[in-house]
N, C-alpha and C. Protein backbone atom coordinates (compact mmCIF):
# COMPACT_ATOMS: atom_id res chain seq x y z
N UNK A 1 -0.77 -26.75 -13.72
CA UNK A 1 -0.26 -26.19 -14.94
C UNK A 1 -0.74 -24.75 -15.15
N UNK A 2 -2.08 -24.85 -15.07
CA UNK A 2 -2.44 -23.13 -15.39
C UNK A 2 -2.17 -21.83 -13.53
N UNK A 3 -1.71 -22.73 -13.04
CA UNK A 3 -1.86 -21.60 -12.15
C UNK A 3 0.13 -20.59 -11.61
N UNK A 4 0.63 -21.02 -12.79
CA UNK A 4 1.85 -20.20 -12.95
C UNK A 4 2.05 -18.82 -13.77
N UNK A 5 0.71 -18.56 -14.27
CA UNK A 5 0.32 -17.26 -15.07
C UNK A 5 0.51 -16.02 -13.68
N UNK A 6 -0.88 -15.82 -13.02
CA UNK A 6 -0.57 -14.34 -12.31
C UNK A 6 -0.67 -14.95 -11.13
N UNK A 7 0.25 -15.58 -10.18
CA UNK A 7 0.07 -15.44 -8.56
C UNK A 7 1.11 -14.48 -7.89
N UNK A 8 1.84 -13.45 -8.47
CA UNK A 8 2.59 -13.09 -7.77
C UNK A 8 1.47 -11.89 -6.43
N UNK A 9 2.40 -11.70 -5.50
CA UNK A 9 0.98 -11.49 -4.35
C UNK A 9 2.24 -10.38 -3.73
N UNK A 10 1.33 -8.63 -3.84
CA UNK A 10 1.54 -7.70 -3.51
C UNK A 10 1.43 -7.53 -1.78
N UNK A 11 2.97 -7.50 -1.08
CA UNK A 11 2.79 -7.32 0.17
C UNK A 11 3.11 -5.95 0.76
N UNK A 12 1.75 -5.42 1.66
CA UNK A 12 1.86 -3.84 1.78
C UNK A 12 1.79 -3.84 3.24
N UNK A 13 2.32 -2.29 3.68
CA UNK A 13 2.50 -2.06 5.27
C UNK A 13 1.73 -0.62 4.90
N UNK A 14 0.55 -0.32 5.50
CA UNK A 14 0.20 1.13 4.96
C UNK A 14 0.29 1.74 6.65
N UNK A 15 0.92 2.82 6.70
CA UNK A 15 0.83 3.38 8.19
C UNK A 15 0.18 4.65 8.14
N UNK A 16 -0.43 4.73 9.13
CA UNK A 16 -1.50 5.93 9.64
C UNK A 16 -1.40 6.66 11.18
N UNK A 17 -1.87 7.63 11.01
CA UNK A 17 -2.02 8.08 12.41
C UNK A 17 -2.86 8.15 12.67
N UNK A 18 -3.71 6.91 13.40
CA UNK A 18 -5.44 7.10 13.99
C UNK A 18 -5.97 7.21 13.05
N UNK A 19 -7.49 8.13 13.44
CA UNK A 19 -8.60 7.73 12.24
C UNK A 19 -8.22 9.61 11.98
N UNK A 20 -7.49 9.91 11.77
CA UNK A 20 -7.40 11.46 11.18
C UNK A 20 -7.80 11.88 9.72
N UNK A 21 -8.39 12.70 9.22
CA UNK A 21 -9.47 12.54 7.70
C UNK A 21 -7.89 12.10 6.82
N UNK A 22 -6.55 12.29 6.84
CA UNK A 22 -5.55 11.76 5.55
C UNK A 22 -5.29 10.22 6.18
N UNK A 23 -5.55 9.69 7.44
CA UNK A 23 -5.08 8.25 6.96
C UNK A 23 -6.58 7.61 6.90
N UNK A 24 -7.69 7.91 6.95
CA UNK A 24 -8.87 7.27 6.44
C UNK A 24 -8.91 7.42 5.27
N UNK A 25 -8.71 8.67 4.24
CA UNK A 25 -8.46 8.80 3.27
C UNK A 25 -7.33 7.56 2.33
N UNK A 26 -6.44 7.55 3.07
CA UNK A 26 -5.02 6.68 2.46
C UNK A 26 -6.17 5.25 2.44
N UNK A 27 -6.21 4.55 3.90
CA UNK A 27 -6.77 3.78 3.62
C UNK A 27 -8.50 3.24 2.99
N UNK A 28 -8.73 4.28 2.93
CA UNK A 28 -10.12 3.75 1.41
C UNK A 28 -9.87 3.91 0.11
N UNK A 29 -8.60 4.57 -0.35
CA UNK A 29 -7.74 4.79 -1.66
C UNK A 29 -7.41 3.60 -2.07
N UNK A 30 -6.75 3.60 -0.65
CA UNK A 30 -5.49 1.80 -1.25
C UNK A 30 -6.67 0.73 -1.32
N UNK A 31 -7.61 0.78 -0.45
CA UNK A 31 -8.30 -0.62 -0.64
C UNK A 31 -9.10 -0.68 -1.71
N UNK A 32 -9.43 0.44 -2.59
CA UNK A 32 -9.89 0.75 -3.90
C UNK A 32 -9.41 0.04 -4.61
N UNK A 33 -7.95 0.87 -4.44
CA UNK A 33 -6.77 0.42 -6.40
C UNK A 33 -6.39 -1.07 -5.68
N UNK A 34 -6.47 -1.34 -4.45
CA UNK A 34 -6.46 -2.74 -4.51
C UNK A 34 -7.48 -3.81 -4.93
N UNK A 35 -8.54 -3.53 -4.78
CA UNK A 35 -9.66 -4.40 -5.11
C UNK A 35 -9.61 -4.51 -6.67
N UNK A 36 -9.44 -3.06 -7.00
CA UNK A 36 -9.43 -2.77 -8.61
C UNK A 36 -8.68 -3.28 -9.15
N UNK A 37 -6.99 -3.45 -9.25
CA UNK A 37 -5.85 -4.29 -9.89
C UNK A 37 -5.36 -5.45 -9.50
N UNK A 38 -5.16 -5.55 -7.70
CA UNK A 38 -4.68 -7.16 -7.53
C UNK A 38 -6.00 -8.09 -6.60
N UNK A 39 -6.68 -7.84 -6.89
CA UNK A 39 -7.73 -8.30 -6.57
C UNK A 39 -7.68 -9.84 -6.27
N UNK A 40 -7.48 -10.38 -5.00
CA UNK A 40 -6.71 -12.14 -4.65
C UNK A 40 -5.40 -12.30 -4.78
N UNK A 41 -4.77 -11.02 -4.87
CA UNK A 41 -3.41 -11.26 -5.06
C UNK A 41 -2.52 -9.94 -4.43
N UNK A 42 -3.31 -9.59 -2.67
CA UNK A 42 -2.74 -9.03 -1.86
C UNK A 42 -2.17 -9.17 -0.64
N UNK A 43 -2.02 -8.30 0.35
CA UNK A 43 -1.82 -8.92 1.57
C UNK A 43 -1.54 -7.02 2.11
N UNK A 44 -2.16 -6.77 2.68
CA UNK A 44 -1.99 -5.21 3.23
C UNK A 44 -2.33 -5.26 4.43
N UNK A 45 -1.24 -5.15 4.96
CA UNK A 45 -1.79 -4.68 7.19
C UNK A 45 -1.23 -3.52 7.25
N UNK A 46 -2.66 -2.70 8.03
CA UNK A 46 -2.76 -1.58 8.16
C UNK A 46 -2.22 -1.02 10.03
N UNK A 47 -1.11 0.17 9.96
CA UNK A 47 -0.49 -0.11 11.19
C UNK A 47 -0.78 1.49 11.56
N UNK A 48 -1.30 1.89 12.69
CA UNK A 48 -1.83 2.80 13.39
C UNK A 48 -0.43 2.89 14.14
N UNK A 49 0.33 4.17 13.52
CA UNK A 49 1.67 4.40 14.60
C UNK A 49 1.56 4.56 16.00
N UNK A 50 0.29 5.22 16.40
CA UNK A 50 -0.22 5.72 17.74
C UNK A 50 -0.57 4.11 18.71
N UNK A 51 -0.27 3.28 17.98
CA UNK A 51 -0.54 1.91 18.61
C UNK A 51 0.38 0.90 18.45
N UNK A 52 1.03 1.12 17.56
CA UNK A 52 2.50 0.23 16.85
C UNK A 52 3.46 1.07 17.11
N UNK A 53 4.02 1.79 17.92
CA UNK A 53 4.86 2.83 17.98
C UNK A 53 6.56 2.24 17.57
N UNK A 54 6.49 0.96 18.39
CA UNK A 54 8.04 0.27 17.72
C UNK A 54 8.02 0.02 16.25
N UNK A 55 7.06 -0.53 15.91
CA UNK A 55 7.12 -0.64 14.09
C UNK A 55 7.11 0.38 13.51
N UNK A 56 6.51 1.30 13.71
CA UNK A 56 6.41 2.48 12.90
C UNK A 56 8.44 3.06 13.06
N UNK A 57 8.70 2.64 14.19
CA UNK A 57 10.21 3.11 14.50
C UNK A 57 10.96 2.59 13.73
N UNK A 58 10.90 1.19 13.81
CA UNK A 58 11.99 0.27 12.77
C UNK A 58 11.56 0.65 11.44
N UNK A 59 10.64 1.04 11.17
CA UNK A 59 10.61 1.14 9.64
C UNK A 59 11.26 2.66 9.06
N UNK A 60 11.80 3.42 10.29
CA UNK A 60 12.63 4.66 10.42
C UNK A 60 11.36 6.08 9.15
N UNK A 61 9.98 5.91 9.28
CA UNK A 61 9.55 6.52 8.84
C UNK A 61 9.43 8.10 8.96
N UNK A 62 9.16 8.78 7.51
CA UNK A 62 9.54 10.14 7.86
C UNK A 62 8.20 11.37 7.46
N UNK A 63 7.31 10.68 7.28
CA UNK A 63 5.72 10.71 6.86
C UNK A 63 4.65 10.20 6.78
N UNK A 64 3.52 10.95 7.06
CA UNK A 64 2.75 9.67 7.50
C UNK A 64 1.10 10.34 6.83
N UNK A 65 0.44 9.84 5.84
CA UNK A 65 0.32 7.88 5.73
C UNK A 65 1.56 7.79 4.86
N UNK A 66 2.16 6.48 4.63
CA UNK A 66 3.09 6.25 4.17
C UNK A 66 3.10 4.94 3.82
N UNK A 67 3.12 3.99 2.69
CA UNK A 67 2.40 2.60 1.90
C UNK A 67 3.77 2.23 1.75
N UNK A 68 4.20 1.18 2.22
CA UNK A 68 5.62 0.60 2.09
C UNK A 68 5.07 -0.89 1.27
N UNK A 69 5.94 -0.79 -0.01
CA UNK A 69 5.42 -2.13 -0.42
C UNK A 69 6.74 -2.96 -0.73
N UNK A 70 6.38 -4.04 0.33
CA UNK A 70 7.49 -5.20 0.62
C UNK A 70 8.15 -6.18 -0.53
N UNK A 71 6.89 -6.63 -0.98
CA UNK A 71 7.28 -7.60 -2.26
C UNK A 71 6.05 -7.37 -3.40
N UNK A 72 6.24 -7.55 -4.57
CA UNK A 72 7.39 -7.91 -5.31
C UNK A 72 8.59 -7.30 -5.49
N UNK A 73 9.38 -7.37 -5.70
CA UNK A 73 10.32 -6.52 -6.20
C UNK A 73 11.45 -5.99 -5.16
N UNK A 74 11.94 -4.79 -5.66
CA UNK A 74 12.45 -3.72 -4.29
C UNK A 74 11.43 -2.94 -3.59
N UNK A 75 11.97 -2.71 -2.42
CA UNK A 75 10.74 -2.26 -1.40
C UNK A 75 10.73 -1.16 -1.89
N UNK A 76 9.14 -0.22 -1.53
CA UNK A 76 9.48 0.92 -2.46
C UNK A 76 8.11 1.44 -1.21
N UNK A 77 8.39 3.25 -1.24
CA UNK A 77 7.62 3.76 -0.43
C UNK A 77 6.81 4.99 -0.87
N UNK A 78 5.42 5.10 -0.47
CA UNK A 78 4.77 6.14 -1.38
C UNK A 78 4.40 6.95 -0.07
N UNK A 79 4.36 8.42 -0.12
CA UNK A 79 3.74 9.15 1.39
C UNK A 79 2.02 9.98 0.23
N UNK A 80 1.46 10.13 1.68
CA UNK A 80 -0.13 10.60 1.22
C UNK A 80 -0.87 9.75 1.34
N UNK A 81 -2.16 10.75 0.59
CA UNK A 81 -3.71 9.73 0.90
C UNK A 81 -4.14 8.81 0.06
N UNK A 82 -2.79 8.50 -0.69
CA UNK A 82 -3.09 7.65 -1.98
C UNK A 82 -4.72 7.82 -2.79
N UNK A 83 -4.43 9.20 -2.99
CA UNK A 83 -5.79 9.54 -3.85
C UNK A 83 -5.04 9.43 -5.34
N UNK A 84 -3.86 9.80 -5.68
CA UNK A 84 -3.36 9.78 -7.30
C UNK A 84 -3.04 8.59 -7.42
N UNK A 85 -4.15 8.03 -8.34
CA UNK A 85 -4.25 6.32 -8.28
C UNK A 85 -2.98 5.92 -9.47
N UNK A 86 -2.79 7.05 -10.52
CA UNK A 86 -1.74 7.31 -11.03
C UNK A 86 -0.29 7.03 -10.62
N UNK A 87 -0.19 7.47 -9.61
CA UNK A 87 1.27 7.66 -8.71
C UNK A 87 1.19 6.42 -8.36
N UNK A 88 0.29 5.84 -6.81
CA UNK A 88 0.16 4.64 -6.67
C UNK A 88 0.70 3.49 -7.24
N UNK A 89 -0.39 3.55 -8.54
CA UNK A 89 -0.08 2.32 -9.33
C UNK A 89 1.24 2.48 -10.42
N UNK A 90 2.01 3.01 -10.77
CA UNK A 90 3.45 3.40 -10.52
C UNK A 90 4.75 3.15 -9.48
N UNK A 91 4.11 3.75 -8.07
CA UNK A 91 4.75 3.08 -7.28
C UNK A 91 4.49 1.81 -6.97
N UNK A 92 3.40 1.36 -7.05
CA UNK A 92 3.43 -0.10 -6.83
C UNK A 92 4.33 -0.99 -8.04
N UNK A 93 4.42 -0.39 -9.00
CA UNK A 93 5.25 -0.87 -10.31
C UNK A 93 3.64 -1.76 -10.96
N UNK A 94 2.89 -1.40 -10.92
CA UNK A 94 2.00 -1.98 -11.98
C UNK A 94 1.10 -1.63 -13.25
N UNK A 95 1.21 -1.99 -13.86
CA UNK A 95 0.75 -2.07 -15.23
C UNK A 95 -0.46 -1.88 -15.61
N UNK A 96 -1.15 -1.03 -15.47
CA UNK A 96 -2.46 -0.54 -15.92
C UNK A 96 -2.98 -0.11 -17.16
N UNK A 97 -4.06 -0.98 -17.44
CA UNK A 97 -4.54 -0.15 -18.80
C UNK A 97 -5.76 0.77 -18.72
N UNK A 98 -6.25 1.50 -19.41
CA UNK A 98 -7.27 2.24 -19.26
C UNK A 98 -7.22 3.41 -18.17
N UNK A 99 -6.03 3.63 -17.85
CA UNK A 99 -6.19 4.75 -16.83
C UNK A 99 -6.63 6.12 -17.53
């Protein structure tokens, strides 16, 4: 009964190029505002184009880091180091208080 309140579960593709200072950056951003807002209610694989070269293809990307978020909703895509936790959590479509 009580567990139909918040399970919806944020699915992310964050892509990088290697450990270069903007996708280490992207990824210690995102795992921030993630810990911080959906905290048990994620799912983020992190894809190194220089190693995933076909995925990074199919996903016809045109910047890089680049946070593709799958579900909920419509897929929606953010480019950068996801430092504007602002933007982010916007593009992710979520609802923040206290920003």
């Amino acid at each position: 009964m009580g567990e139909g309140n918040r399970k919806t579960v944020y699915v992310m593709r964050l892509f990088v190029t290697g450990a270069s200072p903007n996708s280490t950056r992207a990824i210690s951003n995102l795992k921030k505002i993630c810990e911080e807002y959906l905290k048990g209610c994620y799912e983020l694989e992190i894809i190194d184009v220089y190693q995933q070269p076909i995925v990074a293809m199919e996903e016809q990307l045109i910047a890089l880091p680049m946070l593709i978020k799958k579900a909920p909703g419509m897929e929606k895509r953010l480019i950068g180091d996801m430092s504007d936790k602002r933007r982010v959590l916007k593009g992710l479509e979520i609802n923040a208080v206290n920003l």
